[in-house]
N, C-alpha and C. Protein backbone atom coordinates (compact mmCIF):
# COMPACT_ATOMS: atom_id res chain seq x y z
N UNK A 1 -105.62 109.80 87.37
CA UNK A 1 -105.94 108.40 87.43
C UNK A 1 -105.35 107.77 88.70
N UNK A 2 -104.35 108.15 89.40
CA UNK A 2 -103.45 107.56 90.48
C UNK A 2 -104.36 108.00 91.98
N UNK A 3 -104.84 108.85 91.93
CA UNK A 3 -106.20 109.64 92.74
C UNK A 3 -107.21 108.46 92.82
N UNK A 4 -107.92 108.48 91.72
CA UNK A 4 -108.61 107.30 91.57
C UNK A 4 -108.42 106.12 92.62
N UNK A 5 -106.93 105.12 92.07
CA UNK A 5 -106.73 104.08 92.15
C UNK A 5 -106.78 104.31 93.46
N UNK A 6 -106.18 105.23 94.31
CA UNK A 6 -105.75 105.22 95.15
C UNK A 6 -106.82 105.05 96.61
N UNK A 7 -108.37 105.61 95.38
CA UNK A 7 -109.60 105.92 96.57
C UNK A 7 -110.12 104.70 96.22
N UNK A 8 -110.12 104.15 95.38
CA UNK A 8 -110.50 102.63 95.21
C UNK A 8 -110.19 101.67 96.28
N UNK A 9 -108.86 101.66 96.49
CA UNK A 9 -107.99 100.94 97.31
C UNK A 9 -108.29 101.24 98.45
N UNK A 10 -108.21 102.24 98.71
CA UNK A 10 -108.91 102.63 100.15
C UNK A 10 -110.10 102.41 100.14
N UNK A 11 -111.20 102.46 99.68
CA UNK A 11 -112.49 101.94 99.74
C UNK A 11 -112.38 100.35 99.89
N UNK A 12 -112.05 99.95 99.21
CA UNK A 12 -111.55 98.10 99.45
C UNK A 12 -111.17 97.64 100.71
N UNK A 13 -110.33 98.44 101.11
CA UNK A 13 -109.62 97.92 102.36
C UNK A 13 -110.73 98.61 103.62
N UNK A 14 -111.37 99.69 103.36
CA UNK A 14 -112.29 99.74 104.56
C UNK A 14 -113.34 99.14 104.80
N UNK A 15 -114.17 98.62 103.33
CA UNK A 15 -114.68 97.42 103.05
C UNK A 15 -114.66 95.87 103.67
N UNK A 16 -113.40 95.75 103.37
CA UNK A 16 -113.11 94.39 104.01
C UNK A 16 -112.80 94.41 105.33
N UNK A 17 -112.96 95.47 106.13
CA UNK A 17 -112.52 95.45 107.74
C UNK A 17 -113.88 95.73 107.98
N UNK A 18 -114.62 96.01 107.03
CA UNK A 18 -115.94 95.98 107.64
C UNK A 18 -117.05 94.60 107.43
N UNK A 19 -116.54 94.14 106.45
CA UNK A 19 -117.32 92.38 106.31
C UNK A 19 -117.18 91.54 107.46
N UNK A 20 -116.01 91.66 107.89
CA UNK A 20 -115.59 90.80 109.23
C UNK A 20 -116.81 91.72 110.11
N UNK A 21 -116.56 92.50 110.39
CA UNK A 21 -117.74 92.72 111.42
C UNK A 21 -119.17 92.72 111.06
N UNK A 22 -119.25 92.90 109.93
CA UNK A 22 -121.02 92.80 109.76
C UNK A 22 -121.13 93.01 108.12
N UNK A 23 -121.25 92.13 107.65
CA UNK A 23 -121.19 91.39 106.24
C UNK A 23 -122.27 92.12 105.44
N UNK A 24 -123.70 92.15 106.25
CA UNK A 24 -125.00 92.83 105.25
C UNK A 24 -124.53 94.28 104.76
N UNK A 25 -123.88 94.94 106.21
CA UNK A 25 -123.94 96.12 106.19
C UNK A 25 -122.67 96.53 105.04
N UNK A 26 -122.06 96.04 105.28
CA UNK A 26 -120.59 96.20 104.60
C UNK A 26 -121.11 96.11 102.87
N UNK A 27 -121.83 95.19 102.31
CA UNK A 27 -122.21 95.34 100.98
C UNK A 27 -123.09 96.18 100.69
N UNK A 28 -123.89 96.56 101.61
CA UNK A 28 -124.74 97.75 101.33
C UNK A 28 -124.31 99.34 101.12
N UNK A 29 -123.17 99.33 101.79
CA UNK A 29 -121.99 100.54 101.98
C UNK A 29 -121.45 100.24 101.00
N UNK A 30 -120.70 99.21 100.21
CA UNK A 30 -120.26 98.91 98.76
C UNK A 30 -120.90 99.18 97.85
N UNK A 31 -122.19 99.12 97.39
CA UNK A 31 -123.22 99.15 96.58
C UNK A 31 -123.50 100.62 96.52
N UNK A 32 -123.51 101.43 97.76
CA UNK A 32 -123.67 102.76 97.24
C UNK A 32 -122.63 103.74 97.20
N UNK A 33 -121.47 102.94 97.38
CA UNK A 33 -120.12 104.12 96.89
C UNK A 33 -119.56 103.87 95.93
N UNK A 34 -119.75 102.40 94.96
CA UNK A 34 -119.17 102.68 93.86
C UNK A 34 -120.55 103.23 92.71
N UNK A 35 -121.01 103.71 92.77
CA UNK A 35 -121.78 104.55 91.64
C UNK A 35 -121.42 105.95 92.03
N UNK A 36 -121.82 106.08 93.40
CA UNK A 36 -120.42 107.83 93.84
C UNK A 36 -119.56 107.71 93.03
N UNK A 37 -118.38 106.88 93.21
CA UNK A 37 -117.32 107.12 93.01
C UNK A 37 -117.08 107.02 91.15
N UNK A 38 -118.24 106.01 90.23
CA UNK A 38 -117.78 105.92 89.05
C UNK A 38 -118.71 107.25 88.58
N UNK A 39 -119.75 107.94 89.22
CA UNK A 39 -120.47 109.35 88.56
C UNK A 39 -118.98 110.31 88.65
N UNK A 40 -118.61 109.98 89.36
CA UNK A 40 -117.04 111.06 89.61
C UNK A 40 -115.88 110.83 88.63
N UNK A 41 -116.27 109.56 88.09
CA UNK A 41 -115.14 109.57 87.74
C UNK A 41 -114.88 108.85 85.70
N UNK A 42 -116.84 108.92 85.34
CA UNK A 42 -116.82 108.60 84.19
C UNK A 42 -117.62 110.25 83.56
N UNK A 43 -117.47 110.16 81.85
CA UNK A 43 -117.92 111.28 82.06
C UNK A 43 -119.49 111.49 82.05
N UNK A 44 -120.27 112.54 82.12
CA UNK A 44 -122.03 112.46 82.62
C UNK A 44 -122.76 112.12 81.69
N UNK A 45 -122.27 111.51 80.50
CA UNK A 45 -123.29 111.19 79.26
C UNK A 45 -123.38 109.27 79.92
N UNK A 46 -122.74 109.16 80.51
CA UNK A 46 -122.80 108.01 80.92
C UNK A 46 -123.58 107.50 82.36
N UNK A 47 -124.62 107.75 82.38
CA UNK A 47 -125.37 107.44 83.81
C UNK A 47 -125.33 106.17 84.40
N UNK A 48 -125.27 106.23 85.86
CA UNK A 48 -125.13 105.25 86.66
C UNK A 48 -126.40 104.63 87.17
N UNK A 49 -126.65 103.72 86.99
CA UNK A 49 -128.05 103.51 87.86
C UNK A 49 -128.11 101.77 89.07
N UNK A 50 -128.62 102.13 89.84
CA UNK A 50 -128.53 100.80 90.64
C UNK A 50 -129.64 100.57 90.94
N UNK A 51 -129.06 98.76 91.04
CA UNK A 51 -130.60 97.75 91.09
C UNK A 51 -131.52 97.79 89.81
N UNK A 52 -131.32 96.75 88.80
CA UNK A 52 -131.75 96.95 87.28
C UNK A 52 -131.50 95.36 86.74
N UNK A 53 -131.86 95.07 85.51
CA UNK A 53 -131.78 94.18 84.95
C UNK A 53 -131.83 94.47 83.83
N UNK A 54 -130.79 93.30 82.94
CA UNK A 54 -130.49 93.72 81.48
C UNK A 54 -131.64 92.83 80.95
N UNK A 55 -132.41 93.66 79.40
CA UNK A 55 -133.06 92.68 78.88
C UNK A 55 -132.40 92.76 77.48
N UNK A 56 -132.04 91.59 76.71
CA UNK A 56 -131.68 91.52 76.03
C UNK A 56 -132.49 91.46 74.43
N UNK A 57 -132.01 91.62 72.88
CA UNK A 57 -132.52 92.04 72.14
C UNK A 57 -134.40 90.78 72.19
N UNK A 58 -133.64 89.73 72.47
CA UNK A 58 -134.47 88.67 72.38
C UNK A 58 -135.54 88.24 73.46
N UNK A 59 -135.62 89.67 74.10
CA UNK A 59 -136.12 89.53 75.37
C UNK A 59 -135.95 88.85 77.03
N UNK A 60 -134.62 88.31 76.74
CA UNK A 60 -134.33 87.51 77.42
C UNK A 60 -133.38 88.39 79.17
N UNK A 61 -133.83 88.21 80.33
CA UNK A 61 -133.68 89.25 81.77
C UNK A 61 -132.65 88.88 82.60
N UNK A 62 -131.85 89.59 82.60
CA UNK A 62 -130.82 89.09 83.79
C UNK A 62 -130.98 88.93 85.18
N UNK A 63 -130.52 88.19 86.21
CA UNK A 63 -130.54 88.05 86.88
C UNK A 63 -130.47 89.52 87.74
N UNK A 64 -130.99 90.05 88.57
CA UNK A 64 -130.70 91.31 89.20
C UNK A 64 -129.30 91.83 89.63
N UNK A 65 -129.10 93.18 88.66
CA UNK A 65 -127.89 94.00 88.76
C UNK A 65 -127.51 94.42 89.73
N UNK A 66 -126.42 95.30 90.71
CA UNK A 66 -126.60 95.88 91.53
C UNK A 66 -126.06 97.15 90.90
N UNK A 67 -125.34 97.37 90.30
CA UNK A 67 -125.21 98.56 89.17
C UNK A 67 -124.67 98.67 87.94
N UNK A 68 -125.43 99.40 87.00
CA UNK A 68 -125.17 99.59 85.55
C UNK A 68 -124.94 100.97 85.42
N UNK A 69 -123.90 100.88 84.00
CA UNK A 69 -123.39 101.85 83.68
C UNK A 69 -124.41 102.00 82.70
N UNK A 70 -125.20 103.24 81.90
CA UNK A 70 -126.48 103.03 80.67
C UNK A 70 -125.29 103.50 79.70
């Protein structure tokens, strides 16, 4: 778990040195390393999927996800 935290943190902090320079790009690089990093690190009955919307029992759609755990 300290592995983990530790690549988290480092992902964060390279993150945010990258918003200052270019903000689109920097969330787009966010968006596709944390589903890397949670397929790594939850176990595989649990799939990751990005860009989705929840619909609820009542039919009712969320606003667009950028990733869900199913």
């Amino acid at each position: 778990m300290e592995f983990l935290k530790r690549d988290i943190a480092q992902e964060y902090d390279r993150i945010q040195t990258r918003v200052r320079e270019d903000p689109g790009t920097a969330g787009d690089q966010a968006g596709e390393n944390w589903p890397s990093l949670l397929k790594n690190w939850l176990p595989a009955n649990y799939p990751i999927v990005t860009k989705g919307r929840i619909i609820s029992c009542e039919g009712k759609v969320s606003p667009p996800v950028d990733i869900l755990v199913i």
